[in-house]
Protein backbone atom coordinates (compact mmCIF):
# COMPACT_ATOMS: atom_id res chain seq x y z
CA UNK A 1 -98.70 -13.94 115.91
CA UNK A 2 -95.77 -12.45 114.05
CA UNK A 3 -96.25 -8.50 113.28
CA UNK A 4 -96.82 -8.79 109.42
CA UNK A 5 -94.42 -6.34 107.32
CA UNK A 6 -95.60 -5.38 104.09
CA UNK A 7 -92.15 -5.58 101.63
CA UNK A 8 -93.40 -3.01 99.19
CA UNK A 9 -94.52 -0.37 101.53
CA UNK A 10 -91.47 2.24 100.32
CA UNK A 11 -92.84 1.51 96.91
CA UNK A 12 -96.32 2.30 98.15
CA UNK A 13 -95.43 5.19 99.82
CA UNK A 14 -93.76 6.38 96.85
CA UNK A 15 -96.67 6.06 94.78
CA UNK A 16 -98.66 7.39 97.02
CA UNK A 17 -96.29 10.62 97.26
CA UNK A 18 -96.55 10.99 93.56
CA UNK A 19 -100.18 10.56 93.21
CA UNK A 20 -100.69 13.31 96.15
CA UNK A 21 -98.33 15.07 94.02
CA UNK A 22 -100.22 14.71 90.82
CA UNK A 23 -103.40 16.17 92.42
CA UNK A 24 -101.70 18.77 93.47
CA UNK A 25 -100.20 19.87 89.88
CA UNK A 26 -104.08 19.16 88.80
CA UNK A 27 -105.26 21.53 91.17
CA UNK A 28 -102.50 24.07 90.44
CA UNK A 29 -103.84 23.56 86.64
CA UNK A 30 -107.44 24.34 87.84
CA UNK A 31 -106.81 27.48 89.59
CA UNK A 32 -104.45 28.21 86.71
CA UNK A 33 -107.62 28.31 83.89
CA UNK A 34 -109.92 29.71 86.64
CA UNK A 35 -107.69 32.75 86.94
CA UNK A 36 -107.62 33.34 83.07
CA UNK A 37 -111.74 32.73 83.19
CA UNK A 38 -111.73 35.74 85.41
CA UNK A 39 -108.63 37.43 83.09
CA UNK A 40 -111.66 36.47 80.29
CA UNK A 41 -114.82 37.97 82.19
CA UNK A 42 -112.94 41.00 82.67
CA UNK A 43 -111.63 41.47 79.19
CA UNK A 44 -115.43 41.09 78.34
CA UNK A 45 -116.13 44.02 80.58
CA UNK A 46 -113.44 46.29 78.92
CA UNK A 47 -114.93 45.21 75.43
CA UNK A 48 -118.32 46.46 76.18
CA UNK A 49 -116.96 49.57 78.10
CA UNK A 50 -114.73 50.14 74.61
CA UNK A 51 -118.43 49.57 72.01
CA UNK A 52 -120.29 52.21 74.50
CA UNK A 53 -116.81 54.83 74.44
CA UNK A 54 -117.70 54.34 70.44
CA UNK A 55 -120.89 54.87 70.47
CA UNK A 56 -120.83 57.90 72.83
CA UNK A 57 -117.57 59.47 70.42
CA UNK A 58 -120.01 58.46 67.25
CA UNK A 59 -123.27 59.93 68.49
CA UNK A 60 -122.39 63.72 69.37
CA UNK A 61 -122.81 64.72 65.94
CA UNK A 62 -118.78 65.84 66.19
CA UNK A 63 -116.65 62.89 65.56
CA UNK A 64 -112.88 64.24 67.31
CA UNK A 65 -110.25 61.87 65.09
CA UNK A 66 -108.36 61.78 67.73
CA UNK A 67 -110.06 59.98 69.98
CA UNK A 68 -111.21 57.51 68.00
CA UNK A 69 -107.39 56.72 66.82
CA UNK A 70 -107.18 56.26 70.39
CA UNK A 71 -110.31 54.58 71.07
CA UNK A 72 -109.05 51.53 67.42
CA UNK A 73 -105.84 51.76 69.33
CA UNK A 74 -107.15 50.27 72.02
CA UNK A 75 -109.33 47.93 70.40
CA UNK A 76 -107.01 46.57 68.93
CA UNK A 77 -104.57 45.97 72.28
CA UNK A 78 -107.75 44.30 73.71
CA UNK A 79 -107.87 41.97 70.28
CA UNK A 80 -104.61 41.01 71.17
CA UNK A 81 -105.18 40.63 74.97
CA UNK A 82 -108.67 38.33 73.76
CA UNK A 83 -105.97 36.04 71.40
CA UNK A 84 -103.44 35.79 74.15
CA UNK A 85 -105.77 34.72 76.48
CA UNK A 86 -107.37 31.86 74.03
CA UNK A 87 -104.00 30.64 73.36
CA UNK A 88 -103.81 30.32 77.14
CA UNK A 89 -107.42 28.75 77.38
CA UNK A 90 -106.28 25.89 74.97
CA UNK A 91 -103.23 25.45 77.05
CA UNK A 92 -104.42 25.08 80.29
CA UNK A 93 -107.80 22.76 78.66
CA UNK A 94 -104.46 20.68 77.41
CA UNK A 95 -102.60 20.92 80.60
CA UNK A 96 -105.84 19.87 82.84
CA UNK A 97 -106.33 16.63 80.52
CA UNK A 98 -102.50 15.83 80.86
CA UNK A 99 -102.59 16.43 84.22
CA UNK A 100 -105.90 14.31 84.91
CA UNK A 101 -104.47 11.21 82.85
CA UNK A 102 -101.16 11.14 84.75
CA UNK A 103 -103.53 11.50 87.95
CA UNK A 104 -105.64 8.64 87.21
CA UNK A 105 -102.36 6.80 86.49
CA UNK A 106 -101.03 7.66 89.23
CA UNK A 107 -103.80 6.49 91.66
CA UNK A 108 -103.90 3.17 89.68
CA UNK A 109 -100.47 2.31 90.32
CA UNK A 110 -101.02 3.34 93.90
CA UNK A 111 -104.69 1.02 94.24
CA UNK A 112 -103.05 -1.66 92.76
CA UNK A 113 -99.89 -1.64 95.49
CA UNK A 114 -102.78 -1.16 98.33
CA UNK A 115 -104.69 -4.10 96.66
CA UNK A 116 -101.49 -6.44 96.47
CA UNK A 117 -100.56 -5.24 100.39
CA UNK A 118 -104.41 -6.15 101.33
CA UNK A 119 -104.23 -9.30 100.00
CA UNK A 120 -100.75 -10.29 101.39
CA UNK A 121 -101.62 -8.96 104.78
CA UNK A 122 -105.24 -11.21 104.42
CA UNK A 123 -102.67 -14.59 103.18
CA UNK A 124 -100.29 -13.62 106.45
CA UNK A 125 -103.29 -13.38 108.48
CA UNK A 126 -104.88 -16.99 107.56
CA UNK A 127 -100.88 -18.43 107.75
CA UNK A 128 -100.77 -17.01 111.05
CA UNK A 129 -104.08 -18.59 111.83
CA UNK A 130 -103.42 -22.14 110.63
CA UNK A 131 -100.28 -22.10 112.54
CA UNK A 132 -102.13 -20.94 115.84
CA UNK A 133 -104.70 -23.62 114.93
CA UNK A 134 -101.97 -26.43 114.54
CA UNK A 135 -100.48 -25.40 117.57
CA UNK A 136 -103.89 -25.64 119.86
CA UNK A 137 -104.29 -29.00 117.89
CA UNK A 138 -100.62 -30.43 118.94
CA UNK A 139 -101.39 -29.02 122.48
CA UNK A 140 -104.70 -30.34 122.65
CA UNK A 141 -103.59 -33.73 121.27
CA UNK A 142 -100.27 -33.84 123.88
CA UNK A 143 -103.06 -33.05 126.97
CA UNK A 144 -105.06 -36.01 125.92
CA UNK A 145 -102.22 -38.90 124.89
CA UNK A 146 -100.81 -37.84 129.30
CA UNK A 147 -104.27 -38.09 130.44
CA UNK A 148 -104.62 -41.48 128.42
CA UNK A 149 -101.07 -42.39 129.82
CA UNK A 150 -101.94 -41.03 133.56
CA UNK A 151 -103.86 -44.01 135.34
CA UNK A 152 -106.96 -42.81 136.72
């Protein structure tokens, strides 16, 4: 049997290389909106610490302007912080769908190279076969016509 050689196999392995690298983008992506879901959970935690400094400022009976200047100063930096971090939410929700389509195109192009290689390596394998079996045939038939020719 001849070794069997797959003539698109650069071409698969270049697919391949692209779909690996595709994941890896995706996952980069991932970890990208997981960081800013923690960014999020903390900015949650500063808002609630900001309502009780408020309430605690409000409460005393003594309202000192000057901390609560501060305290709407602040509010309003973590208003900004909450509308940067949206912005970056629907960015990274965007990303992760690009990045999840050009995956799954990715590993389709890749399949379908594997699929063709299967399939050539299966018709290379049954060529190979018929060949072998025409052989044993010839050789079979050649060891019967000299026994028929040999006198016994």
């Amino acid at each position: 049997m001849s070794a069997y050689r797959y003539r698109l196999q650069a071409l698969l392995d270049l697919r391949i290389a692209i779909r690996d690298q595709q994941r890896s983008e995706l996952a980069e992506a991932i970890g990208a909106r997981q960081e800013l879901a923690t960014q999020q959970t903390r900015l949650a935690a500063e808002q609630q610490e900001l309502r009780n400094l408020y309430q605690s400022a409000t409460s005393k009976g003594q309202l000192d302007v000057g901390r609560l200047v501060e305290l709407q100063q602040y509010e309003q930096a973590l208003r900004a912080r909450d509308h940067d971090l949206a912005l970056q939410e629907q960015f990274w929700t965007q990303e992760i769908e690009n990045r999840q389509a050009t995956l799954a195109a990715a590993d389709r192009d890749a399949k379908v190279l594997q699929k063709l290689g299967e399939r050539h390596r299966q018709e290379h394998r049954q060529l190979e076969e018929r060949l072998e079996a025409r052989r044993l045939d010839e050789c079979g038939a050649r060891t019967i016509q000299a026994a028929q020719r040999t006198p016994a």
